[in-house]
PDB file of N, CA and C in Angstrom:
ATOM      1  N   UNK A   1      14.365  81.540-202.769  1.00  0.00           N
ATOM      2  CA  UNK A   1      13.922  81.373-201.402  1.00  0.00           C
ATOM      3  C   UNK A   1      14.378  80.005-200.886  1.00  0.00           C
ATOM      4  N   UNK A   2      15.161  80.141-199.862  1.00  0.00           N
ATOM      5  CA  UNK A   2      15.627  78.828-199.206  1.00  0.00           C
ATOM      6  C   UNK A   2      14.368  78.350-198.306  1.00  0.00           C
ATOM      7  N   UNK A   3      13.858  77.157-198.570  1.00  0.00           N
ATOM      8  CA  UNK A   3      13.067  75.838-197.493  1.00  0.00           C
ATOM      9  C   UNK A   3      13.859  75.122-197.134  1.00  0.00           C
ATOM     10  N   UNK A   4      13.511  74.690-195.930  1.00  0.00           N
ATOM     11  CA  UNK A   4      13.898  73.481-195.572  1.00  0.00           C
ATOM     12  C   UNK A   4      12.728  72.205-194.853  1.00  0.00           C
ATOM     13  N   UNK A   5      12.905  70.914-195.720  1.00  0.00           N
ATOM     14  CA  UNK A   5      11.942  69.834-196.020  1.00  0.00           C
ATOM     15  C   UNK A   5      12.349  68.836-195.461  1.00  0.00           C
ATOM     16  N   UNK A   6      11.888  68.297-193.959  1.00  0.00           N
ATOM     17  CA  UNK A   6      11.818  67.101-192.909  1.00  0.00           C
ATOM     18  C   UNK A   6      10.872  66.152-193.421  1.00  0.00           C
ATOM     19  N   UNK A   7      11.227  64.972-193.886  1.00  0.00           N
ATOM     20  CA  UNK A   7      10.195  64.471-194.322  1.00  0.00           C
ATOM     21  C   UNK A   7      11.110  62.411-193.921  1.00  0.00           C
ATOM     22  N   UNK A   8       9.623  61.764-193.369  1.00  0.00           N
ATOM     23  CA  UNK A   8      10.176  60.321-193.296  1.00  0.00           C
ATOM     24  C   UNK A   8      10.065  59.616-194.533  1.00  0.00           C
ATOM     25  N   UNK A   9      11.031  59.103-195.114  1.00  0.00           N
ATOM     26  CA  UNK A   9      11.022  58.427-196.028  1.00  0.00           C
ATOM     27  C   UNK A   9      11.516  56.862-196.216  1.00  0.00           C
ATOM     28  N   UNK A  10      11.532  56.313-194.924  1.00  0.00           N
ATOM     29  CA  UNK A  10      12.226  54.832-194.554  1.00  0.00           C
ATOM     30  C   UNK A  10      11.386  54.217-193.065  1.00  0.00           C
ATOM     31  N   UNK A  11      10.485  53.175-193.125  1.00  0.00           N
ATOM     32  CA  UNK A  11      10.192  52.661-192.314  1.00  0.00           C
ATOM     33  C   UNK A  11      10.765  51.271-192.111  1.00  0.00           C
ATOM     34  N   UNK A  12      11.557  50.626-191.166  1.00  0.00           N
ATOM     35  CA  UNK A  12      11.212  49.374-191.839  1.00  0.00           C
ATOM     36  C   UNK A  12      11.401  48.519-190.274  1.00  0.00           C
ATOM     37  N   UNK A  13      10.390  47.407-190.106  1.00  0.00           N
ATOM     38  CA  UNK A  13      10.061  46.913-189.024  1.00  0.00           C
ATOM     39  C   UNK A  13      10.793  45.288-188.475  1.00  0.00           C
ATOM     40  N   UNK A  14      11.593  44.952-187.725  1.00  0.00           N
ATOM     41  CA  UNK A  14      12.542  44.063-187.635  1.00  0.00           C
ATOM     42  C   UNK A  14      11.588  42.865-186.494  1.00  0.00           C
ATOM     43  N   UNK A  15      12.194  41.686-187.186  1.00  0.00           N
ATOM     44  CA  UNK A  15      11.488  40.543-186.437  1.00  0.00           C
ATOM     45  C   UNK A  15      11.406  40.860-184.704  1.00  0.00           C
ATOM     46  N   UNK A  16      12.528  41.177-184.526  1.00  0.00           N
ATOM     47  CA  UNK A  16      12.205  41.767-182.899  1.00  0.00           C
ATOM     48  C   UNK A  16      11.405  42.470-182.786  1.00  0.00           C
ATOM     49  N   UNK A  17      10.949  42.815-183.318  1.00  0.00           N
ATOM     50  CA  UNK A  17       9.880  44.258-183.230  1.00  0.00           C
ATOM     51  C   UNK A  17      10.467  45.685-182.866  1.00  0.00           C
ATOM     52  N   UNK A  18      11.569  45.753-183.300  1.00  0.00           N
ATOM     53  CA  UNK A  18      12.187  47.124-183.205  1.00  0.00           C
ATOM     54  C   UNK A  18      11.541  47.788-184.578  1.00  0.00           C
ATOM     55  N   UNK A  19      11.753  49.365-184.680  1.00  0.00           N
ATOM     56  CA  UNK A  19      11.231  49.974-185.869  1.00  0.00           C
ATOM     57  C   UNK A  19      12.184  50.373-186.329  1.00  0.00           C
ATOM     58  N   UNK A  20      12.654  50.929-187.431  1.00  0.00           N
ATOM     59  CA  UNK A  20      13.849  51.652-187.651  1.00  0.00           C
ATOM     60  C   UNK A  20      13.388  52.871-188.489  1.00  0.00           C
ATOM     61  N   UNK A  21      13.506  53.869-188.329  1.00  0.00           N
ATOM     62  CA  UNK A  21      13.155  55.032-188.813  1.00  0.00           C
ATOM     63  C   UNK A  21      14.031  56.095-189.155  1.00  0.00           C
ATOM     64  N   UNK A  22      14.058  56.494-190.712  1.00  0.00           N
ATOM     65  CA  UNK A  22      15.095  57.000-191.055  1.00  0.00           C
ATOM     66  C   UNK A  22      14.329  58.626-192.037  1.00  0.00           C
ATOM     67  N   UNK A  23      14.892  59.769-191.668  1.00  0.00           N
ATOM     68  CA  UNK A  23      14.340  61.014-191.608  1.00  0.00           C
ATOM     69  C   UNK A  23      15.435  61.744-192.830  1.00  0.00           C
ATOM     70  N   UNK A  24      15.319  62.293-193.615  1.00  0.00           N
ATOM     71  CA  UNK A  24      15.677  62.967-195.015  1.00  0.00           C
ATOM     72  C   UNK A  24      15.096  64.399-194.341  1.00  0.00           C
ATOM     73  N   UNK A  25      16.295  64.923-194.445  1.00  0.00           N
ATOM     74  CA  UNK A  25      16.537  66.470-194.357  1.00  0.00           C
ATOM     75  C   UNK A  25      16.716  67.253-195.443  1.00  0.00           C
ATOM     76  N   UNK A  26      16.136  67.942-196.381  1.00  0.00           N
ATOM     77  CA  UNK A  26      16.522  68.761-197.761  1.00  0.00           C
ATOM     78  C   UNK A  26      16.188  70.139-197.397  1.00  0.00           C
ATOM     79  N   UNK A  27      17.297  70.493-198.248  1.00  0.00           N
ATOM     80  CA  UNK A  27      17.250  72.088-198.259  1.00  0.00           C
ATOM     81  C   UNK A  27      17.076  72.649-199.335  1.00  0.00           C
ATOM     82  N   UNK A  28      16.366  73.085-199.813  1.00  0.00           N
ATOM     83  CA  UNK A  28      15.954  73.708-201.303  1.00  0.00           C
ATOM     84  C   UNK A  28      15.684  75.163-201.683  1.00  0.00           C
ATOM     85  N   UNK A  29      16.096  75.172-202.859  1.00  0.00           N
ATOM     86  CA  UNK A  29      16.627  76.733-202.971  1.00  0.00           C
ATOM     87  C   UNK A  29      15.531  76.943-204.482  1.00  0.00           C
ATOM     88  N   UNK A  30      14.352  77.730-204.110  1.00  0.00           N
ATOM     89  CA  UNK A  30      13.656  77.809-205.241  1.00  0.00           C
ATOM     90  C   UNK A  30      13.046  76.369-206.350  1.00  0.00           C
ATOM     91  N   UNK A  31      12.922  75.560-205.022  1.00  0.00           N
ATOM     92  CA  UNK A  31      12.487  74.351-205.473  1.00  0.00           C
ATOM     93  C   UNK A  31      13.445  73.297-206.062  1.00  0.00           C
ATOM     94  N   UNK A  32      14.886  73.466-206.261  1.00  0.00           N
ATOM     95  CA  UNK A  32      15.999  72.967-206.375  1.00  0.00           C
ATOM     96  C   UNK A  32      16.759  72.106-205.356  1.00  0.00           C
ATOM     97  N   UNK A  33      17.006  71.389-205.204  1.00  0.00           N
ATOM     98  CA  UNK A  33      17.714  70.579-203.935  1.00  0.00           C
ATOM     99  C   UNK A  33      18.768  71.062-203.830  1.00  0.00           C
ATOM    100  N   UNK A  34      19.587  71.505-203.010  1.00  0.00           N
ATOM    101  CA  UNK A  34      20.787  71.816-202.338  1.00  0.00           C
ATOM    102  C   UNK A  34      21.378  71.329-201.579  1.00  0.00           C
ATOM    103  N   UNK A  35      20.973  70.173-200.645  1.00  0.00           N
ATOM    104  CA  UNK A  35      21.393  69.308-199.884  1.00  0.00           C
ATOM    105  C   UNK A  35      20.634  68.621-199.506  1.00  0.00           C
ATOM    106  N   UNK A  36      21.083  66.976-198.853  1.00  0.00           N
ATOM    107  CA  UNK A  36      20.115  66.433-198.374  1.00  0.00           C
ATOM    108  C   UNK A  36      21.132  65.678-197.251  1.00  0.00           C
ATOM    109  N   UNK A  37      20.577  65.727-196.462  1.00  0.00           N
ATOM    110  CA  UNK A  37      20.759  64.462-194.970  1.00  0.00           C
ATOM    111  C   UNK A  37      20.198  63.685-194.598  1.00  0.00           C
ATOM    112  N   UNK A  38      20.541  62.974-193.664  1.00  0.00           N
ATOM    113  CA  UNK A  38      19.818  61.451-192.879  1.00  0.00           C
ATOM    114  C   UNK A  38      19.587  61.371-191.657  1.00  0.00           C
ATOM    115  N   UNK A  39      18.605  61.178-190.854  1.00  0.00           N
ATOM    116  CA  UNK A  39      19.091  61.229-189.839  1.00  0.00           C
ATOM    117  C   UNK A  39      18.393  59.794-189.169  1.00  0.00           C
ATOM    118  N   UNK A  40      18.830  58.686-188.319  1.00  0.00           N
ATOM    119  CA  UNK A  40      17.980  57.676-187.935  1.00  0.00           C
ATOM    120  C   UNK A  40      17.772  57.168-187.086  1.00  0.00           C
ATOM    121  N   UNK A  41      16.871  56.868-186.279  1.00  0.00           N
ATOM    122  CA  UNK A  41      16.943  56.343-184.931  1.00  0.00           C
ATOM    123  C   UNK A  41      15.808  54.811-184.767  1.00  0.00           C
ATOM    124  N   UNK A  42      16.247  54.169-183.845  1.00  0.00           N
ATOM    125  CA  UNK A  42      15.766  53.077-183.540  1.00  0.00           C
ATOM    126  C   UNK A  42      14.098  53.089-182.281  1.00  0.00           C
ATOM    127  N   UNK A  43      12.945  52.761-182.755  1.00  0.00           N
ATOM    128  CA  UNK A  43      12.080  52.336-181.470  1.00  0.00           C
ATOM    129  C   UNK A  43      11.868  51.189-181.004  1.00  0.00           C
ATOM    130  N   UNK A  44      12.083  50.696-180.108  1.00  0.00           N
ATOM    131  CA  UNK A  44      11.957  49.846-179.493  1.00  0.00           C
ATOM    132  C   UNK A  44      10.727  49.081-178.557  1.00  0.00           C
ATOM    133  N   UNK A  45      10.267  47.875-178.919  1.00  0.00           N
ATOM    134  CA  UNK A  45       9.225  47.844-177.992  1.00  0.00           C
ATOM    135  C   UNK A  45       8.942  48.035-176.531  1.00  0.00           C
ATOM    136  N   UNK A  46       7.907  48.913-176.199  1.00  0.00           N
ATOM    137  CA  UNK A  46       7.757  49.641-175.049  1.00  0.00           C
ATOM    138  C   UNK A  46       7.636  50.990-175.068  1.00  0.00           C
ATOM    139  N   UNK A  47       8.578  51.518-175.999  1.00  0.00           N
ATOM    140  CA  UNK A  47       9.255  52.986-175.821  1.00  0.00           C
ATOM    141  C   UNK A  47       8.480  53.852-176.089  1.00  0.00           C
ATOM    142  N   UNK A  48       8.285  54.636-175.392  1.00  0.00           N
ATOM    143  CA  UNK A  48       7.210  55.913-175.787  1.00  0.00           C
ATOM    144  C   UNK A  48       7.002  56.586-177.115  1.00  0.00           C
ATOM    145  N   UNK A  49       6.072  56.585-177.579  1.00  0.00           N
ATOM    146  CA  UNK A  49       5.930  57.353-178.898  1.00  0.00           C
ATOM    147  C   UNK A  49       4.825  58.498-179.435  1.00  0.00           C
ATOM    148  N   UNK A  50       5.255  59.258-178.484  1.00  0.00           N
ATOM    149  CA  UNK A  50       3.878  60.161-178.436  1.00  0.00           C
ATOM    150  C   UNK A  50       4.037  61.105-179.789  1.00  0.00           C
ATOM    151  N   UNK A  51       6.132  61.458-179.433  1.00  0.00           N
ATOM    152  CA  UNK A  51       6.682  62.351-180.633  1.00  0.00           C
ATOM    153  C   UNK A  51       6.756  61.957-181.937  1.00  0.00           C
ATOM    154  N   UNK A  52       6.640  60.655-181.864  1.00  0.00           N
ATOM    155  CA  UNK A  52       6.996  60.506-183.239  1.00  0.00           C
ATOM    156  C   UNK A  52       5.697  60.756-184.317  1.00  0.00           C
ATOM    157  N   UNK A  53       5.888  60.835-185.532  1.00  0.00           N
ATOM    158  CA  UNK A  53       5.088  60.876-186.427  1.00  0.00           C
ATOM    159  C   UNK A  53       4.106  59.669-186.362  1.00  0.00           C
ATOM    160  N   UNK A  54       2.737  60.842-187.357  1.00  0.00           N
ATOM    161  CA  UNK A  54       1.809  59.834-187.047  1.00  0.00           C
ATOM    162  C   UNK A  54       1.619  58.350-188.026  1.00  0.00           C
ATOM    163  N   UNK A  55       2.710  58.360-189.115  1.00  0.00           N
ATOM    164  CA  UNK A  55       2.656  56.514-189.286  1.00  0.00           C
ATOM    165  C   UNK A  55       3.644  55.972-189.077  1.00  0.00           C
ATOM    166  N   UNK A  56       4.823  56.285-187.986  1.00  0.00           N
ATOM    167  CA  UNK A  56       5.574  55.395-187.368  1.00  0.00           C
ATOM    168  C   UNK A  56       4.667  55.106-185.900  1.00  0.00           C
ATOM    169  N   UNK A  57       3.503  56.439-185.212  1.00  0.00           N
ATOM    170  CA  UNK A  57       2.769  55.932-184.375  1.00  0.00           C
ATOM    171  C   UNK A  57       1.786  54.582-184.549  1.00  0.00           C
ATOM    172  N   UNK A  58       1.449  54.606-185.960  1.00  0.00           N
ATOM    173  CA  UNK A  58       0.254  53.692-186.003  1.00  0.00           C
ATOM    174  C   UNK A  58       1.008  52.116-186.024  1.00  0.00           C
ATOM    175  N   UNK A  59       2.135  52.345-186.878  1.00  0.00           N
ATOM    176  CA  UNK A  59       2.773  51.184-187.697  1.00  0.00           C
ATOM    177  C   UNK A  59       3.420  50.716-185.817  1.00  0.00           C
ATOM    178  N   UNK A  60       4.173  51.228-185.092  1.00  0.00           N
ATOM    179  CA  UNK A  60       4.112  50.564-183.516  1.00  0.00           C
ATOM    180  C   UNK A  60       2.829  50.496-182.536  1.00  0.00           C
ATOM    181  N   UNK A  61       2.310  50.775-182.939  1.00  0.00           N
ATOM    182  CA  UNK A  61       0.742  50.763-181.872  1.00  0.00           C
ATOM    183  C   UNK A  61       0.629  48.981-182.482  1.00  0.00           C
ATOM    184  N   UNK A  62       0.386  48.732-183.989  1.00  0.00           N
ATOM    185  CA  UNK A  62       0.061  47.767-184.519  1.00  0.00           C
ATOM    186  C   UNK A  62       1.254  46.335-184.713  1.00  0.00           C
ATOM    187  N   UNK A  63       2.563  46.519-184.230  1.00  0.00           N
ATOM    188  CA  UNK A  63       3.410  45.915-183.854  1.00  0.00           C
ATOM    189  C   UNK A  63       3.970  45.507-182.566  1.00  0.00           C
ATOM    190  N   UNK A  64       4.068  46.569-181.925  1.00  0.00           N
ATOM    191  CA  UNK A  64       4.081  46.511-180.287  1.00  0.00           C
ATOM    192  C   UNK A  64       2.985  45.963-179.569  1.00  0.00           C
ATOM    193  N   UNK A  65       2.624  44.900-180.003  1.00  0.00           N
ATOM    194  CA  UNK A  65       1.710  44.143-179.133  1.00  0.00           C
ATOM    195  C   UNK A  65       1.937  43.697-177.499  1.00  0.00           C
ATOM    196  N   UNK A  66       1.040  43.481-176.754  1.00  0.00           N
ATOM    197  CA  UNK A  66       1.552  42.913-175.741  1.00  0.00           C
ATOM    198  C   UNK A  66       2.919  42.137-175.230  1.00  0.00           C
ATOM    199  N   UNK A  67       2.816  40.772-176.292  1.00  0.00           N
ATOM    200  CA  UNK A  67       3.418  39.850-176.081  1.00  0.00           C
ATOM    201  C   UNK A  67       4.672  40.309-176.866  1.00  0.00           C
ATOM    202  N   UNK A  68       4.684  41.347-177.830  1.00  0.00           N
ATOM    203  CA  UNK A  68       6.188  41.296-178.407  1.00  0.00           C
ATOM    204  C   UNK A  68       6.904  42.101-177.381  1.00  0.00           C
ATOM    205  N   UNK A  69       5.995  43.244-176.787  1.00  0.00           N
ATOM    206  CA  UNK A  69       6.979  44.042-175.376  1.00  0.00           C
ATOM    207  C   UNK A  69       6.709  42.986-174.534  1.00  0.00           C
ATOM    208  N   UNK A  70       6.410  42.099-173.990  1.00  0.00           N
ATOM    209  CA  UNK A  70       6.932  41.085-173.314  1.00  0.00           C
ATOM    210  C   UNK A  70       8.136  40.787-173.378  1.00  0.00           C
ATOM    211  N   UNK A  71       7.884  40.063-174.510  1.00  0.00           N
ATOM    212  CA  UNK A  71       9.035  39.211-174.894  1.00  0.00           C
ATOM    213  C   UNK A  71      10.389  39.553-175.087  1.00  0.00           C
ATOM    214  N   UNK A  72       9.974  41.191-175.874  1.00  0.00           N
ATOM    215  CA  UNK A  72      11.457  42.368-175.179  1.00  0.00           C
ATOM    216  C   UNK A  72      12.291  42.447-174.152  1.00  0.00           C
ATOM    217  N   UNK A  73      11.529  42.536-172.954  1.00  0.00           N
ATOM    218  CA  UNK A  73      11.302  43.105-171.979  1.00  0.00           C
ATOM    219  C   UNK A  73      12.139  41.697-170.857  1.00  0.00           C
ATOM    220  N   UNK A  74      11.454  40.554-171.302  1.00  0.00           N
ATOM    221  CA  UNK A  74      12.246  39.193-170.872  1.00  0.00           C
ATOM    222  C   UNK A  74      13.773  39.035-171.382  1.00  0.00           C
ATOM    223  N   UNK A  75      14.158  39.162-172.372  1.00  0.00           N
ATOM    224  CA  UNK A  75      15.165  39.481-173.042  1.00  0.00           C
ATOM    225  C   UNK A  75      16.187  40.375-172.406  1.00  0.00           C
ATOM    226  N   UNK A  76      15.746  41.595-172.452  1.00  0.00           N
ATOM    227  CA  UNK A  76      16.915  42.476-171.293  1.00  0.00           C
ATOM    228  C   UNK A  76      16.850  42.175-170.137  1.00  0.00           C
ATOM    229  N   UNK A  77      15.885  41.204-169.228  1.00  0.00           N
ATOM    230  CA  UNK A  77      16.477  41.040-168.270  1.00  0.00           C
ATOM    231  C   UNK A  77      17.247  39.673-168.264  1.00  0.00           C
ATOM    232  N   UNK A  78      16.890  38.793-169.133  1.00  0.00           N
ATOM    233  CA  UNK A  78      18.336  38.040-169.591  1.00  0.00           C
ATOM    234  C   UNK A  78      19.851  38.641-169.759  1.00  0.00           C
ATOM    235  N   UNK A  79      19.439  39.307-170.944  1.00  0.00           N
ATOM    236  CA  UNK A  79      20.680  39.948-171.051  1.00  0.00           C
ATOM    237  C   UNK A  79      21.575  40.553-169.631  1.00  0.00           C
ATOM    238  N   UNK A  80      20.815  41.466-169.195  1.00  0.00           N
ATOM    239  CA  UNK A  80      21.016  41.489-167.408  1.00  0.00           C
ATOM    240  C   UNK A  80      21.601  41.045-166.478  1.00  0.00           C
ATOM    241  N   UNK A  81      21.292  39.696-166.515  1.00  0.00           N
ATOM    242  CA  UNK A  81      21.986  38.793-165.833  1.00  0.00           C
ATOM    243  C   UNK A  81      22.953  38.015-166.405  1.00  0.00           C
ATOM    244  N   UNK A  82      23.171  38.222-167.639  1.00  0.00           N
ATOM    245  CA  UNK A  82      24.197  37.423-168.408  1.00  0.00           C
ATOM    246  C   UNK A  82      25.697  38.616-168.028  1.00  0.00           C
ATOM    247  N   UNK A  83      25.235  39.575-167.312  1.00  0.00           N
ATOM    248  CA  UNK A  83      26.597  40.705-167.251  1.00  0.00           C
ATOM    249  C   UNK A  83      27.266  40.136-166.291  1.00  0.00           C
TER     250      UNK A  83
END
């Protein structure tokens, strides 16, 4: 019987306060691994996180503080004007 197993297995949280979150895809055949993938994406402070899982929700609720999406948030509009 083929499954297939979504599972997060990489959190890891950057002085900016970005998150980085990295997702393991396996496909298993009678409990056997048959393949595995990666898949990863970046959150950023501010960014909505309703979808994401619930301990990349907690782990940004508890990082995304005020002042670090501030301080984000000041930043791109630097950047902004540096174009």
């Amino acid at each position: 019987m083929l499954e297939k197993l979504e599972v997060i297995d990489s959190i890891n949280v950057l002085e900016s306060g970005h998150i980085e979150v990295r997702q393991a895809t396996k496909i298993l055949e009678d409990g056997k691994e048959l393949s595995k993938s990666y898949h990863r994406w970046v959150i950023s402070p501010g960014d909505e996180i309703t979808a994401q899982d619930k301990k990349v929700q907690d782990i940004a609720k508890a990082i995304h503080t005020k002042e670090i999406v501030d301080k984000y948030k000041e930043k791109l509009d630097k950047d902004k004007l540096a174009e």
